[in-house]
C-alpha atoms as a PDB file:
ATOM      1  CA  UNK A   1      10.956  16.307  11.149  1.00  0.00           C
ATOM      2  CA  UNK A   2       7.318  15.975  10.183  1.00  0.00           C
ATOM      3  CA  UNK A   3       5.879  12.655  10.167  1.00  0.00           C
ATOM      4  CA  UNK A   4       4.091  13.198   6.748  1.00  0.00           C
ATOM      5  CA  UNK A   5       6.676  15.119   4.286  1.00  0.00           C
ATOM      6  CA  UNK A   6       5.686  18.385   2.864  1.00  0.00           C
ATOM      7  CA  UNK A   7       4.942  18.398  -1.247  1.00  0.00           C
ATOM      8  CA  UNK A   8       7.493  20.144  -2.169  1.00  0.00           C
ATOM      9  CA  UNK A   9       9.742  17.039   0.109  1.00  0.00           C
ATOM     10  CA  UNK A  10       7.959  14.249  -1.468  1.00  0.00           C
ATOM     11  CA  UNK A  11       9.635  14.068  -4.952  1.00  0.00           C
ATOM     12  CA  UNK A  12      13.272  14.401  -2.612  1.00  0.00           C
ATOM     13  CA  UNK A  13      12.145  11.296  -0.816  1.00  0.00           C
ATOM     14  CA  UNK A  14      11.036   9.387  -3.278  1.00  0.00           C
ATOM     15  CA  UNK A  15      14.129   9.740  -5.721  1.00  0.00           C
ATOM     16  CA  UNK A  16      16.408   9.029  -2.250  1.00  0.00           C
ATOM     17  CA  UNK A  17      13.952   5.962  -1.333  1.00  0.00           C
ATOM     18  CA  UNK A  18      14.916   4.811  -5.140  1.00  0.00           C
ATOM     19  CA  UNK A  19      18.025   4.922  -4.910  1.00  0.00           C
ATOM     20  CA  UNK A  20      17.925   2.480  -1.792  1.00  0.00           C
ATOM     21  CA  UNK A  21      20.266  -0.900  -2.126  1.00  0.00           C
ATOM     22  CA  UNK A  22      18.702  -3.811  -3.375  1.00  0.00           C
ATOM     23  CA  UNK A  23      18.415  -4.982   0.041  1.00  0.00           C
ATOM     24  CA  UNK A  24      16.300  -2.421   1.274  1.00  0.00           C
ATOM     25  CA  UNK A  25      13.823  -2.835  -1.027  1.00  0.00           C
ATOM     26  CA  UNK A  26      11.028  -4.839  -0.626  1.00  0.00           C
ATOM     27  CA  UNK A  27       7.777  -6.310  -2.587  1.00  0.00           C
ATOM     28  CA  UNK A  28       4.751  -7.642  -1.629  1.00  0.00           C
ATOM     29  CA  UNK A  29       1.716  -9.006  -2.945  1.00  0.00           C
ATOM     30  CA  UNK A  30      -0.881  -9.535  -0.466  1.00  0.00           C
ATOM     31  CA  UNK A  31      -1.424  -8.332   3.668  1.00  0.00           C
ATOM     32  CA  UNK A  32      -3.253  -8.518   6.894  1.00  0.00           C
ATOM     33  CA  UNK A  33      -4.325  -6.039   9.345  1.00  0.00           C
ATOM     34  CA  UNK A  34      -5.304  -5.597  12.652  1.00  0.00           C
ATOM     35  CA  UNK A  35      -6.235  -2.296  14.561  1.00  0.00           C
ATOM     36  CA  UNK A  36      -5.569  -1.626  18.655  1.00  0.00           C
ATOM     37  CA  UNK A  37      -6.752   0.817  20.508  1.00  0.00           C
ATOM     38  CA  UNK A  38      -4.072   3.712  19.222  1.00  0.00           C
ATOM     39  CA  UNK A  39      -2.103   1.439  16.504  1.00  0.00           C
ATOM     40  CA  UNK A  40      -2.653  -0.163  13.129  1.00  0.00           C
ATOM     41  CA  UNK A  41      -0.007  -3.426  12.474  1.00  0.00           C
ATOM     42  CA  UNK A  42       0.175  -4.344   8.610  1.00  0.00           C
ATOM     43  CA  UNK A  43       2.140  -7.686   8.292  1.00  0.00           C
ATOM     44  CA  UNK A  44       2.882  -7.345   4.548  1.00  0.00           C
ATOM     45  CA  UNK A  45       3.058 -10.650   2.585  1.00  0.00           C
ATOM     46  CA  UNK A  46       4.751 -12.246  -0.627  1.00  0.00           C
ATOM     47  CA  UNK A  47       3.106 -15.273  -1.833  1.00  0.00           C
ATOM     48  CA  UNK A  48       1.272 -15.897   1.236  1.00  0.00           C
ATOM     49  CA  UNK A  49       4.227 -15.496   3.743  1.00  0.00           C
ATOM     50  CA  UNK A  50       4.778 -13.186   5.992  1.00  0.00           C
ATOM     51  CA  UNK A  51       7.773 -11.063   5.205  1.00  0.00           C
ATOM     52  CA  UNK A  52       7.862  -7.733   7.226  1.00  0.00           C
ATOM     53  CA  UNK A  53       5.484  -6.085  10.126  1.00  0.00           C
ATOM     54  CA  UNK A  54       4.965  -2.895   9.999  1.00  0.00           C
ATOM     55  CA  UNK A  55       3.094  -1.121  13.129  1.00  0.00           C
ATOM     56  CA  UNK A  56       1.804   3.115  13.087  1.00  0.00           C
ATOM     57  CA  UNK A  57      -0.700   4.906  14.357  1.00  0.00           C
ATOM     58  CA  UNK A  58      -3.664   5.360  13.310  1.00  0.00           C
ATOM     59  CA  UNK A  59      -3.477   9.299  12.162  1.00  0.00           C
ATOM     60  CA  UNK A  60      -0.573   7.888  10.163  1.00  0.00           C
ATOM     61  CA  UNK A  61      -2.385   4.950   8.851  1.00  0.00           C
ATOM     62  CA  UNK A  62      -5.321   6.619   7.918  1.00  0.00           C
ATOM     63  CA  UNK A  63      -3.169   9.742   5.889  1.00  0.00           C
ATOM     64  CA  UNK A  64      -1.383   6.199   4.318  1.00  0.00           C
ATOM     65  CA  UNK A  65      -4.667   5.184   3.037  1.00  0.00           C
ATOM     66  CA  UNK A  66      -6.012   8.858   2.011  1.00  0.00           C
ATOM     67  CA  UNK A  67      -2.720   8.714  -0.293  1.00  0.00           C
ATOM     68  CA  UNK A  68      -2.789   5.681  -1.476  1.00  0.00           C
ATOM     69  CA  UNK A  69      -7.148   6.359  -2.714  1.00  0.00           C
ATOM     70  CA  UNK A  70      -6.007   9.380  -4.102  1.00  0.00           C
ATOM     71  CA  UNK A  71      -2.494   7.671  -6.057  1.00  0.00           C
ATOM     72  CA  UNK A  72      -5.327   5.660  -7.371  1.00  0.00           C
ATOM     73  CA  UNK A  73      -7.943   7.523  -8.541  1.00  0.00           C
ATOM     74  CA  UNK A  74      -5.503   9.738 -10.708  1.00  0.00           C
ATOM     75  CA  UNK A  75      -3.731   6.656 -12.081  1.00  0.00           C
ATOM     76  CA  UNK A  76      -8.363   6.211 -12.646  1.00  0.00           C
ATOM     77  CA  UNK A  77      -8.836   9.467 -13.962  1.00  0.00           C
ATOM     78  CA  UNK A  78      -5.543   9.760 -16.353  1.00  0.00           C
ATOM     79  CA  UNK A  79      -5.917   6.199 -17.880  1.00  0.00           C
ATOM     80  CA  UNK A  80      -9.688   5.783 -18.269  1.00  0.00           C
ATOM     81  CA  UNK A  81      -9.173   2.597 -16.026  1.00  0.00           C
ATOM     82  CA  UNK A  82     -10.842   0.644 -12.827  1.00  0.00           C
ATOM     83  CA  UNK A  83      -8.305  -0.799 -10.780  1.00  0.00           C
ATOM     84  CA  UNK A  84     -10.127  -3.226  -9.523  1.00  0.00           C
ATOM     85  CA  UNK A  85     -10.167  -4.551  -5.507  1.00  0.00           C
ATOM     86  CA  UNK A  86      -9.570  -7.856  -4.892  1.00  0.00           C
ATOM     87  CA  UNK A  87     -13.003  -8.754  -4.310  1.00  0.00           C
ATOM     88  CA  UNK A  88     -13.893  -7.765  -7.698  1.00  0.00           C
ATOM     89  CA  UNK A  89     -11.110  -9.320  -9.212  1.00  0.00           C
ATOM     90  CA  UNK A  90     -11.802 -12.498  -7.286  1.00  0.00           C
ATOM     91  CA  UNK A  91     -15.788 -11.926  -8.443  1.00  0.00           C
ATOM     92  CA  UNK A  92     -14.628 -11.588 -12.182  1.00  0.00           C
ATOM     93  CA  UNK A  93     -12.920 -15.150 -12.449  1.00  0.00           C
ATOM     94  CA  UNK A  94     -15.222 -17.914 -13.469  1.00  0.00           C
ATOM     95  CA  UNK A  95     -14.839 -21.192 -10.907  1.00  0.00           C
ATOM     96  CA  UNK A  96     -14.216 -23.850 -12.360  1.00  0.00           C
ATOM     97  CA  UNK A  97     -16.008 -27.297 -12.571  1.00  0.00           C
ATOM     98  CA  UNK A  98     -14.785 -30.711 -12.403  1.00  0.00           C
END
């Protein structure tokens, strides 16, 4: 089996990973990263806590990422929207004073 599904797989894959229990299902809200040598580890957060590690290489890691830019840039393109990072989301709230 191919590491990456082929298109005509994905929509397959995604209805099965839907239809997953409750239990394997999983949300997060924030991360951290660290790169070896051959390996990428993710340690995906909820919160601020550590919930799951996740650890791939880096060909994987980097089609993850090509994806992911391209998942967003049509959600861009079809809804006239910026997502925006979380630097510029960060940059857009005013600090407050005492």
């Amino acid at each position: 089996m191919n590491a990456v599904p082929e298109d005509n797989d994905v929509q397959k894959q995604l209805q099965a990973g839907l239809e997953l229990p409750l239990e394997k299902q999983l949300y997060f809200n924030g991360f951290a990263t660290a790169v070896g040598a051959a390996d990428v580890v993710i340690v995906l957060q909820r919160n601020g806590e550590p919930i799951l590690t996740l650890n791939t290489s880096l060909v994987i890691a980097k089609e993850l990422v090509t994806k992911l830019q391209g998942l967003i840039h049509g959600y861009e393109d079809k809804t006239n929207q910026k997502v925006m990072s979380l630097d510029e989301f960060s940059a857009s709230i005013p600090e407050e004073t005492d």
